[in-house]
C-alpha atoms as a PDB file:
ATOM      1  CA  UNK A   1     -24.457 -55.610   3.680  1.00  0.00           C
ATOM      2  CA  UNK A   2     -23.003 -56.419   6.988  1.00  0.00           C
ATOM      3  CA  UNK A   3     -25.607 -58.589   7.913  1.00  0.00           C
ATOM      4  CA  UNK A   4     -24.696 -60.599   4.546  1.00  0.00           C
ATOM      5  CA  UNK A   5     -21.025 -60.965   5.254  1.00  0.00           C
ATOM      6  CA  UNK A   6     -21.861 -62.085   8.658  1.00  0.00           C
ATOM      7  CA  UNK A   7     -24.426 -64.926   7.278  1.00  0.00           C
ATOM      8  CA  UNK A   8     -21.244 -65.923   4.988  1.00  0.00           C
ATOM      9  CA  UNK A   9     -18.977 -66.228   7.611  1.00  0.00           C
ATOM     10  CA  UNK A  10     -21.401 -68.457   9.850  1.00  0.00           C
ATOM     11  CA  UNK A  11     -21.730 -70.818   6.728  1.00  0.00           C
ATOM     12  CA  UNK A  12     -18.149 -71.499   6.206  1.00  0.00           C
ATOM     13  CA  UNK A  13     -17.718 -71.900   9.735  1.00  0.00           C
ATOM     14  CA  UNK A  14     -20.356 -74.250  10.166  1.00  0.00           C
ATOM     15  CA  UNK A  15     -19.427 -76.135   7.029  1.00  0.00           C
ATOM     16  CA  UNK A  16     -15.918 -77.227   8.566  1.00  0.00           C
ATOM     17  CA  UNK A  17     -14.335 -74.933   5.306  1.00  0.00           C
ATOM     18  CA  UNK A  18     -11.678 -72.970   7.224  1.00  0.00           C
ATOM     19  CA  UNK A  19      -9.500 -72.141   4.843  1.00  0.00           C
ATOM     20  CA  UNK A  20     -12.427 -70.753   2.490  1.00  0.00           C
ATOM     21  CA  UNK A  21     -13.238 -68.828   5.319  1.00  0.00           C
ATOM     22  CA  UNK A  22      -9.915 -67.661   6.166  1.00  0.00           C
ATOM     23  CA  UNK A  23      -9.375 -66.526   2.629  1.00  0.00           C
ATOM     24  CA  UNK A  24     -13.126 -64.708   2.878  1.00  0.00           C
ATOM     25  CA  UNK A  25     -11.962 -63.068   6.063  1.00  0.00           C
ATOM     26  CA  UNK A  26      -8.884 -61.552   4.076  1.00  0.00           C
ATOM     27  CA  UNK A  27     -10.601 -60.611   1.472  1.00  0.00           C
ATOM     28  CA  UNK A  28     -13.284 -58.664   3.707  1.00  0.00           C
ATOM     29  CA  UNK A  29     -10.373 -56.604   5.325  1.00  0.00           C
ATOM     30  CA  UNK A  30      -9.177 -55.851   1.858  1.00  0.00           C
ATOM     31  CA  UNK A  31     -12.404 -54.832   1.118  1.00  0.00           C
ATOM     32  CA  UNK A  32     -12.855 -52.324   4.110  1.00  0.00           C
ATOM     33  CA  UNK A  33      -9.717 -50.607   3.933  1.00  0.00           C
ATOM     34  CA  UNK A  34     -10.436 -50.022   0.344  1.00  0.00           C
ATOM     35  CA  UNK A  35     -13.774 -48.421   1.982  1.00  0.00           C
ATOM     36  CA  UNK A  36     -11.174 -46.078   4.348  1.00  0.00           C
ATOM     37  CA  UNK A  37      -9.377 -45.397   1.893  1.00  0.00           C
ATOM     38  CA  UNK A  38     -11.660 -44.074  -0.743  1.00  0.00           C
ATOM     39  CA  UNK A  39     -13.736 -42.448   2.191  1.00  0.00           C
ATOM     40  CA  UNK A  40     -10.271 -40.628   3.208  1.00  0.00           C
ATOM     41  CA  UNK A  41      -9.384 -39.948  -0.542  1.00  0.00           C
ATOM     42  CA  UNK A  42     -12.757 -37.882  -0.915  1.00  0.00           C
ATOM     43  CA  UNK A  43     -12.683 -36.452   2.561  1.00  0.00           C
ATOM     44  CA  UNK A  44      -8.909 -35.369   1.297  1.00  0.00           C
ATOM     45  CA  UNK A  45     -10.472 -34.053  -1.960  1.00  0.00           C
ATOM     46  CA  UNK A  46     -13.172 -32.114   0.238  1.00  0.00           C
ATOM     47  CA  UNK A  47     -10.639 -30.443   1.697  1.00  0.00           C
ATOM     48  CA  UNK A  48      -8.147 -29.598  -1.018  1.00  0.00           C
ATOM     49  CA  UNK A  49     -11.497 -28.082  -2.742  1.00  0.00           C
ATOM     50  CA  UNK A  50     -12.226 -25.856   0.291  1.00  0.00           C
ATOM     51  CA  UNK A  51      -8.689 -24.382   0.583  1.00  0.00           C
ATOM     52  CA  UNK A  52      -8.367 -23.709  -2.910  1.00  0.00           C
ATOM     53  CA  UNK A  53     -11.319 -21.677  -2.587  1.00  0.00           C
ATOM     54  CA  UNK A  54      -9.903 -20.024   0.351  1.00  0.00           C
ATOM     55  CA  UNK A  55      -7.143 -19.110  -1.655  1.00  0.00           C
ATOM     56  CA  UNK A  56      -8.692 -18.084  -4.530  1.00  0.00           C
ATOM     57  CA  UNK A  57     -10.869 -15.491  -2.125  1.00  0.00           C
ATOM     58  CA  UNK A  58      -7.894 -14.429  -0.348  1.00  0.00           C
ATOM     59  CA  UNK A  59      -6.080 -13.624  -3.053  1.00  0.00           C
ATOM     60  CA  UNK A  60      -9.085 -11.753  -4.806  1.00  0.00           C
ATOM     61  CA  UNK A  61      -9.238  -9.439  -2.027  1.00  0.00           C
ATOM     62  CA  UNK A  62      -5.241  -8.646  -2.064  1.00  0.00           C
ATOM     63  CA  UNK A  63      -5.592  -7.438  -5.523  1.00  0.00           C
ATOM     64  CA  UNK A  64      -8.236  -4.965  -4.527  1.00  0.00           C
ATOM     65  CA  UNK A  65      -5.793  -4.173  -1.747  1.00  0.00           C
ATOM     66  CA  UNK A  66      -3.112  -3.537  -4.281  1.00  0.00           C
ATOM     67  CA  UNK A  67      -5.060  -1.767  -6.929  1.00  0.00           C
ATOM     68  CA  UNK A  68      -5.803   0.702  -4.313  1.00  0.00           C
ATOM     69  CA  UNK A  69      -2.332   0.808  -3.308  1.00  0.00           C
ATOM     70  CA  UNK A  70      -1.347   1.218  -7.056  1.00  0.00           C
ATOM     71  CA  UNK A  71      -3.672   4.449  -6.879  1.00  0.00           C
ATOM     72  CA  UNK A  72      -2.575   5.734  -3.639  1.00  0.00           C
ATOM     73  CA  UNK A  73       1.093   5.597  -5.368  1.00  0.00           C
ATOM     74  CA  UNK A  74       0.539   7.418  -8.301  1.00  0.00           C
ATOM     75  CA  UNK A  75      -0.514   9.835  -6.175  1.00  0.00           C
ATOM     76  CA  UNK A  76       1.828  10.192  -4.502  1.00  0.00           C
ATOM     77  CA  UNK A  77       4.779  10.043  -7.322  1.00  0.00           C
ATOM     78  CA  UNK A  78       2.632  13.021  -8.908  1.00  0.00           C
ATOM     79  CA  UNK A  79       2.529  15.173  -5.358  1.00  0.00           C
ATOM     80  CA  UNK A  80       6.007  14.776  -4.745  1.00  0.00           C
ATOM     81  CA  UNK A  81       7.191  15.013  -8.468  1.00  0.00           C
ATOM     82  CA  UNK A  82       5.482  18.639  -8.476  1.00  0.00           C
ATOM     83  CA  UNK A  83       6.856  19.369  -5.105  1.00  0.00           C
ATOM     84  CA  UNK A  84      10.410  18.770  -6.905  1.00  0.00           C
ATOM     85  CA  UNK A  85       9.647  21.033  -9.721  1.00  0.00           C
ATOM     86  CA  UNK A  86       8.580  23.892  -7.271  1.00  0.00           C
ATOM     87  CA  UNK A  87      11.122  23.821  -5.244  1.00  0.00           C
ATOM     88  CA  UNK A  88      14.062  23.864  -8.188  1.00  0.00           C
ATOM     89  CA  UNK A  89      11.941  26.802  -9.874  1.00  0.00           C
ATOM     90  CA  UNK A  90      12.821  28.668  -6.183  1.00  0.00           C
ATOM     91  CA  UNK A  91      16.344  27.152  -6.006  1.00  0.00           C
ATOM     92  CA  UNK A  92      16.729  28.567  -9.688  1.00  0.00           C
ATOM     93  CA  UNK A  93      15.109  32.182  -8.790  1.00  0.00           C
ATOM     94  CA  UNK A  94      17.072  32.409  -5.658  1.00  0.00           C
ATOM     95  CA  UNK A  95      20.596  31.627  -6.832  1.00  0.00           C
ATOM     96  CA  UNK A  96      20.020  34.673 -10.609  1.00  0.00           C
ATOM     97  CA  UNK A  97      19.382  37.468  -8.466  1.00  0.00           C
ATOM     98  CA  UNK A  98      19.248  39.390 -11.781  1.00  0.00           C
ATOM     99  CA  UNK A  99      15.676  36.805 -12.281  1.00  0.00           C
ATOM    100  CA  UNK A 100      12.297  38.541 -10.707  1.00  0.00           C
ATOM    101  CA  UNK A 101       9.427  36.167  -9.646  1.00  0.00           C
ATOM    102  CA  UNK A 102       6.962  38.710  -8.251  1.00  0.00           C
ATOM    103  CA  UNK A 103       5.040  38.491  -5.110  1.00  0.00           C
ATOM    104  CA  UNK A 104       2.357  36.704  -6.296  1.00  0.00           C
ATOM    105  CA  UNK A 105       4.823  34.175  -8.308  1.00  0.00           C
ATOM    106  CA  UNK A 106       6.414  33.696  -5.078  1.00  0.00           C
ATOM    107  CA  UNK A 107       3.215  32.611  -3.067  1.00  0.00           C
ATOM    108  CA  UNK A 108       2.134  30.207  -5.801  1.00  0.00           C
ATOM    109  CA  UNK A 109       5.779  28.004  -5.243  1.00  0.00           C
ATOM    110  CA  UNK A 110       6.063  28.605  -1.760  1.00  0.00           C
ATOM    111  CA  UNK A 111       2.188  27.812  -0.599  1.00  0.00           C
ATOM    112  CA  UNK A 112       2.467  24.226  -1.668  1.00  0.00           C
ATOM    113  CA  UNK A 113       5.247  23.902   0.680  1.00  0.00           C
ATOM    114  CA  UNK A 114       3.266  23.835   3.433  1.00  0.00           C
ATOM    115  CA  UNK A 115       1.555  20.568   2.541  1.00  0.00           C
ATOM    116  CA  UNK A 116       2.726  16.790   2.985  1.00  0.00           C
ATOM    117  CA  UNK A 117       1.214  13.348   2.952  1.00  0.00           C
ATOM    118  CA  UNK A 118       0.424  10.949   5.250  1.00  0.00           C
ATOM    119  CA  UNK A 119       1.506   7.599   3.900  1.00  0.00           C
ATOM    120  CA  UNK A 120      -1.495   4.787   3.673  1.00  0.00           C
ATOM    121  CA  UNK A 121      -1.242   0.979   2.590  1.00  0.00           C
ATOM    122  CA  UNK A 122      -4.112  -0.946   2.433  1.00  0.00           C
ATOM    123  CA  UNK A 123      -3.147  -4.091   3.515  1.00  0.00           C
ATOM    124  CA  UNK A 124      -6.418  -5.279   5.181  1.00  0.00           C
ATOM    125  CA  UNK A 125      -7.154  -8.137   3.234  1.00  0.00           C
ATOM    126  CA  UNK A 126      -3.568  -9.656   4.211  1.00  0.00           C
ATOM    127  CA  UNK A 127      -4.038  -8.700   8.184  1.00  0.00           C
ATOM    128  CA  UNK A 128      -7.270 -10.317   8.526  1.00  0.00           C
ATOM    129  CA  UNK A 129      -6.103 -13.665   6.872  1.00  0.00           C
ATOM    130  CA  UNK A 130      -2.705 -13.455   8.904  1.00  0.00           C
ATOM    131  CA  UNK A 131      -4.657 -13.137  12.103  1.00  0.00           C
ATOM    132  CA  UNK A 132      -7.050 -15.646  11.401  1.00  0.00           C
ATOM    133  CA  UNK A 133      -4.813 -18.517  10.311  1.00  0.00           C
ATOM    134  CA  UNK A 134      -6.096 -18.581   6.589  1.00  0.00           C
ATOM    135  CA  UNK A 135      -2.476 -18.700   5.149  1.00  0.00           C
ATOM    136  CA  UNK A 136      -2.069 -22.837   6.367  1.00  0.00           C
ATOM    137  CA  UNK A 137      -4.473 -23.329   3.983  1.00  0.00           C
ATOM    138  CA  UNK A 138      -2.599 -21.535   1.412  1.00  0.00           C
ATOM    139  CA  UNK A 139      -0.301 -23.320  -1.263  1.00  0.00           C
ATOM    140  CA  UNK A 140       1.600 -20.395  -3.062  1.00  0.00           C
ATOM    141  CA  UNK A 141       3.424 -19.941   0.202  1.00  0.00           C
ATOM    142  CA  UNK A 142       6.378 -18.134  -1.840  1.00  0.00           C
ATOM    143  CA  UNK A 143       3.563 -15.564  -2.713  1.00  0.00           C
ATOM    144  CA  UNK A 144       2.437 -15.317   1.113  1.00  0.00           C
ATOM    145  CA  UNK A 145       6.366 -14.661   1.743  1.00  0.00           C
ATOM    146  CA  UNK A 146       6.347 -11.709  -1.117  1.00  0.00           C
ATOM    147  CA  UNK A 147       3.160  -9.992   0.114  1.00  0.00           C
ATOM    148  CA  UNK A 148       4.842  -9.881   3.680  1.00  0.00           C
ATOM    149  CA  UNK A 149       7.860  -8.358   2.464  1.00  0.00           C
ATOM    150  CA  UNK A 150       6.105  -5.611   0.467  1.00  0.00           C
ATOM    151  CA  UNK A 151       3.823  -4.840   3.530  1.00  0.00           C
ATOM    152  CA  UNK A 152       7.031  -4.780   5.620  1.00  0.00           C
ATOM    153  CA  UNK A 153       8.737  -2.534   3.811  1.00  0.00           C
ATOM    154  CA  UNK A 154       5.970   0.047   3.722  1.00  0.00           C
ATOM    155  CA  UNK A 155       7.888   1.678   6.965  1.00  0.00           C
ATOM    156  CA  UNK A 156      10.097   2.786   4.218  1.00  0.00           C
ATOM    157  CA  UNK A 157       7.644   4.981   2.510  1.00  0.00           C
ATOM    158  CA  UNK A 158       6.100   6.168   5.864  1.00  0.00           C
ATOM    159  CA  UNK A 159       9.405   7.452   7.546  1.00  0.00           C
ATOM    160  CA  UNK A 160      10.442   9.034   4.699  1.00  0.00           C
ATOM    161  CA  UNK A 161       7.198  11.384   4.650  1.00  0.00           C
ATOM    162  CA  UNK A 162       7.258  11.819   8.315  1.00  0.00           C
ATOM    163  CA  UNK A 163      10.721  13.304   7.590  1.00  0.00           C
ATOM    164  CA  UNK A 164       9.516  15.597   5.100  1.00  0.00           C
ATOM    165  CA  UNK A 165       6.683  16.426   7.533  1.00  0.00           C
ATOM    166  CA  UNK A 166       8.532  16.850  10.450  1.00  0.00           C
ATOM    167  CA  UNK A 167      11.581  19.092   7.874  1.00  0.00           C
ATOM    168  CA  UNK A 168       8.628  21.176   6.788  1.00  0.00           C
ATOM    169  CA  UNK A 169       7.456  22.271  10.508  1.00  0.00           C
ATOM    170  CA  UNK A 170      11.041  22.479  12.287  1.00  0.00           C
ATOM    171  CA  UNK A 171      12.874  24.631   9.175  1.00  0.00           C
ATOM    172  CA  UNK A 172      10.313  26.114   6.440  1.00  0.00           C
ATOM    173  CA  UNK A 173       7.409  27.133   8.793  1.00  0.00           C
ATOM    174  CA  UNK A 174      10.040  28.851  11.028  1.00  0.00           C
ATOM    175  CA  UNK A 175      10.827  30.602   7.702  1.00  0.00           C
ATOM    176  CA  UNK A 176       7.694  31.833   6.851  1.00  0.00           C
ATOM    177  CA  UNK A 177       6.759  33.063  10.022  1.00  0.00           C
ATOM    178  CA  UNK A 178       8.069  36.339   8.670  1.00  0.00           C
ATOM    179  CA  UNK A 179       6.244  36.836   5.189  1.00  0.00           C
ATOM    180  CA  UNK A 180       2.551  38.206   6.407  1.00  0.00           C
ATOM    181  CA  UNK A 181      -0.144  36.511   4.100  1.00  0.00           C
ATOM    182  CA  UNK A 182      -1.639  39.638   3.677  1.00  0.00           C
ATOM    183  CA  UNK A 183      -1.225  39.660  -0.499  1.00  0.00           C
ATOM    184  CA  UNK A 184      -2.720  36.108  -0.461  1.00  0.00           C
ATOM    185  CA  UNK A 185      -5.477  35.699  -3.199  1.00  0.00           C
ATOM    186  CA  UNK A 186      -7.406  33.078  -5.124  1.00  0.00           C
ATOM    187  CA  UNK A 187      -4.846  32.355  -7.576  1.00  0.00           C
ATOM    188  CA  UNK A 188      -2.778  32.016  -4.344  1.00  0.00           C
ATOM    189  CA  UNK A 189      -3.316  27.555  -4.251  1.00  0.00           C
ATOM    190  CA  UNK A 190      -3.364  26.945  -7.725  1.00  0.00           C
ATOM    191  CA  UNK A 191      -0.103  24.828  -7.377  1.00  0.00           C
ATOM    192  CA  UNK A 192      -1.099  23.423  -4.359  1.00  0.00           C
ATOM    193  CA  UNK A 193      -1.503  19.262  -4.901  1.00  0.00           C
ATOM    194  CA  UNK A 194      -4.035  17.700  -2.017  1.00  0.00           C
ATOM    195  CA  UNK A 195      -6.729  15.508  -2.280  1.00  0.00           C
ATOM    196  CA  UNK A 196      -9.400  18.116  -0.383  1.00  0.00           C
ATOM    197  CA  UNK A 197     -10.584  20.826  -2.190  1.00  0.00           C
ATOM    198  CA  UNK A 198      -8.565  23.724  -0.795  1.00  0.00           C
ATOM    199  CA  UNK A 199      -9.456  26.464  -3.205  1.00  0.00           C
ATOM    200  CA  UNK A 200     -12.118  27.761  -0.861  1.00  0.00           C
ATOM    201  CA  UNK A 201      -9.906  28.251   1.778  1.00  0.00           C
ATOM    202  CA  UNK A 202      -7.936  30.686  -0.315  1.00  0.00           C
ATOM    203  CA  UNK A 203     -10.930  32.151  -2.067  1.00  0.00           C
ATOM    204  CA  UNK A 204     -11.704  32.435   1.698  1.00  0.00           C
ATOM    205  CA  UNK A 205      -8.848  34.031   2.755  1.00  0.00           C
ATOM    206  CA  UNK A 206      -8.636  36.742   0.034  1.00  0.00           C
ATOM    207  CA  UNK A 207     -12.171  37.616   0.589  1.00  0.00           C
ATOM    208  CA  UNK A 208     -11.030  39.445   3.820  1.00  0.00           C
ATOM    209  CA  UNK A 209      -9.584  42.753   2.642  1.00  0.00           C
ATOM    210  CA  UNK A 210      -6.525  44.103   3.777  1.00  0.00           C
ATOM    211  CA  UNK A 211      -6.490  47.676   4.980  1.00  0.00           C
ATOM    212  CA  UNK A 212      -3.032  47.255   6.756  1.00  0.00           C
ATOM    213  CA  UNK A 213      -0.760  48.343   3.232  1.00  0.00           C
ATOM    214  CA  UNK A 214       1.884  45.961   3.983  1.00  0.00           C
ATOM    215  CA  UNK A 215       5.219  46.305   2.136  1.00  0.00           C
ATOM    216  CA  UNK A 216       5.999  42.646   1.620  1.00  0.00           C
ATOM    217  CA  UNK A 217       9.604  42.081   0.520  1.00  0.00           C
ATOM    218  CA  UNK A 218       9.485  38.509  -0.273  1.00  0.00           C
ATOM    219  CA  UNK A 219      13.070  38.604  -1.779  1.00  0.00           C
ATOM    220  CA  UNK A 220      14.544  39.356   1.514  1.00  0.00           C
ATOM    221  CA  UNK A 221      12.886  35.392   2.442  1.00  0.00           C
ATOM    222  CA  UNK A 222      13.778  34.344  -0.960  1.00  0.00           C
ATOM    223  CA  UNK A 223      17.665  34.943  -0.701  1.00  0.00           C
ATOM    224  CA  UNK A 224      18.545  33.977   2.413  1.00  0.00           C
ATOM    225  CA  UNK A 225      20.839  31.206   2.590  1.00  0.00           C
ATOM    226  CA  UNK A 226      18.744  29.701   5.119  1.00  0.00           C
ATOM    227  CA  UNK A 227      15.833  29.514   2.782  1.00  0.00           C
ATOM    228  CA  UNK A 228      18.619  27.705   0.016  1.00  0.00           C
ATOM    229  CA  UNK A 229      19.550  25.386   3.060  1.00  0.00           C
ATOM    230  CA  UNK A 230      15.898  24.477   3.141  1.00  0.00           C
ATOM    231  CA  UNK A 231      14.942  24.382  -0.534  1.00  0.00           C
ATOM    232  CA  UNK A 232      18.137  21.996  -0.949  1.00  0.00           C
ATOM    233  CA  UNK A 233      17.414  19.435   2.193  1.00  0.00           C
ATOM    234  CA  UNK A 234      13.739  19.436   0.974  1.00  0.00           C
ATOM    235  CA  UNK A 235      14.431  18.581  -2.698  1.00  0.00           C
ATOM    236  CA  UNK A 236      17.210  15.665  -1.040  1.00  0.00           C
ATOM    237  CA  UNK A 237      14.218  14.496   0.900  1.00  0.00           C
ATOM    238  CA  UNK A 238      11.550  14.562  -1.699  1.00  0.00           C
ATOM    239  CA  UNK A 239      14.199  12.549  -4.464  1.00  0.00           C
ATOM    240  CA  UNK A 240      14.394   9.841  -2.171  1.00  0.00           C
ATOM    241  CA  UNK A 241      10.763   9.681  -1.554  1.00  0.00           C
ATOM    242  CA  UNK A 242      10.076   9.753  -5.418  1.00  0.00           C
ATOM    243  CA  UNK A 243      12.552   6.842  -5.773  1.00  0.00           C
ATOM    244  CA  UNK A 244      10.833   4.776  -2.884  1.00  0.00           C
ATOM    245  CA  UNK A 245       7.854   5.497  -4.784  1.00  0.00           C
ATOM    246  CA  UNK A 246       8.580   4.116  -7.841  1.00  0.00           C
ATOM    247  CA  UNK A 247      10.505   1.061  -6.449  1.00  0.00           C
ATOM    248  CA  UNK A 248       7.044   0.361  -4.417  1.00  0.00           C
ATOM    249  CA  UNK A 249       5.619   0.643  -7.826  1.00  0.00           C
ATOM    250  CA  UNK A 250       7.268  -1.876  -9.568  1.00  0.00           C
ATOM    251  CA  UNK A 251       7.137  -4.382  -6.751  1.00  0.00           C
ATOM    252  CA  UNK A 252       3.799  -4.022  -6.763  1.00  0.00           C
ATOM    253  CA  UNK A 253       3.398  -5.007 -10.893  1.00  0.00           C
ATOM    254  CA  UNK A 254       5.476  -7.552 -10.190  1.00  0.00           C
ATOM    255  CA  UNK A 255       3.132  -8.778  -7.089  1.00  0.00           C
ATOM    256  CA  UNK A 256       0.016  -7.998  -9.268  1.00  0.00           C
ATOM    257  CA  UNK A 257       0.971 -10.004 -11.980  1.00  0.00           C
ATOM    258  CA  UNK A 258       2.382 -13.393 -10.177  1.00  0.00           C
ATOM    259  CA  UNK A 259      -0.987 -13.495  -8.459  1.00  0.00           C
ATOM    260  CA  UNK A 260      -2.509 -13.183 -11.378  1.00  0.00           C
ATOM    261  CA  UNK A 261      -0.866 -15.355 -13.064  1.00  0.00           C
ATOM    262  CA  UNK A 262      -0.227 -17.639 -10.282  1.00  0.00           C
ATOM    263  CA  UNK A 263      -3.057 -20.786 -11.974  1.00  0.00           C
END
């Protein structure tokens, strides 16, 4: 082809037509930066196909991020909901003396007490494409901008747990130190919420007999107004962590459902 135009051009010049040639020459340029442009069109298109598979990958992976999330809170509304409802059921008992839980009552509501949560986000998919630069070739920047909020405002949900960690060991542990375990038995962890199986450790525990004949007056624990002080700053803590919960939850639909709706 280039050999062709060239063979034109030589003719024209050599037959004295300069204007024909002039008019050729145009008409050439035309003709290659209609080549460029097509060639940078598709090139462009290339492109444009690659990212949007990037982003359709990327975005894939989020979900499975958040659907795990989505589990991970639903766990945790239904830990700390039941956490709630123990601890009023001992609020209630301690403030009607004239009410009677029984010991073994009493170590069902008080042994889940000594459990927490760690709080977990799975936010993987979103870290690696941060730190390798995959969001430039993202369009649905808004959606970028939402996912980093939601991620950012996980601290939320994990300082609130580390202050119902942190309550449990400085104020009900001290607490307990005085109520011997000695009466514990299998039934003792039926109340108990965790995602191990602890009933061996209790079936465990009350498989050691004890020959000591303990008197265990757990209403002396019970009624103290520094187990009320407790009970109370322990149900403040675990409302708030219930309604972080549930606000994470509905961010999260609301995440869930632009990217899925986000074509």
């Amino acid at each position: 082809m280039i050999k062709l135009f060239k063979n034109i051009r030589k003719k024209l010049l050599k037959e004295g037509k300069t204007t024909n040639y002039l008019k050729y020459a145009i008409g050439e340029i035309v003709l290659v930066v209609i080549g460029i442009l097509i060639a940078l069109q598709i090139n462009n298109w290339n492109e444009q196909r690659k990212a949007k598979i990037i982003e359709a990958i990327f975005f894939e992976d989020v979900l499975q991020d958040l659907k795990k999330d989505q589990d991970r809170l639903e766990y945790y509304e239904l830990f700390h909901t039941k956490r709630a409802e123990y601890l009023d059921t001992l609020l209630t008992y301690l403030r009607n003396p004239q009410k009677t839980m029984g010991i073994d009552k009493f170590q069902q509501y008080v042994e889940p007490l000594y459990y927490s949560v760690s709080a977990t986000c799975y936010s993987t998919s979103f870290e690696s494409a941060k730190a390798t630069g995959v969001f430039n070739d993202i369009e649905a920047k808004g959606l970028i901008k939402d996912l980093s909020q939601y991620y950012s405002d996980f601290a939320q949900i994990e300082n609130n747990f580390t202050s119902i960690t942190r309550y449990i060991e400085d104020k009900f542990e001290p607490i307990m130190y005085n109520f011997p375990e000695g009466k514990m038995n299998k039934e003792t962890g039926n109340l108990v919420i965790n995602e191990e199986n602890v009933q061996a450790f209790y079936g465990k525990i009350a498989a050691i007999e004890d020959n000591r004949n303990i008197t265990i007056d757990y209403e002396i624990i019970l009624r103290t107004p520094r187990m009320e002080n407790y009970l109370i700053g322990d149900m403040g803590r675990t409302f708030n962590a219930i309604g972080k919960i549930k606000s994470r939850q509905k961010k999260l639909k609301e995440l869930m459902q632009k990217i899925e709706q986000r074509d």
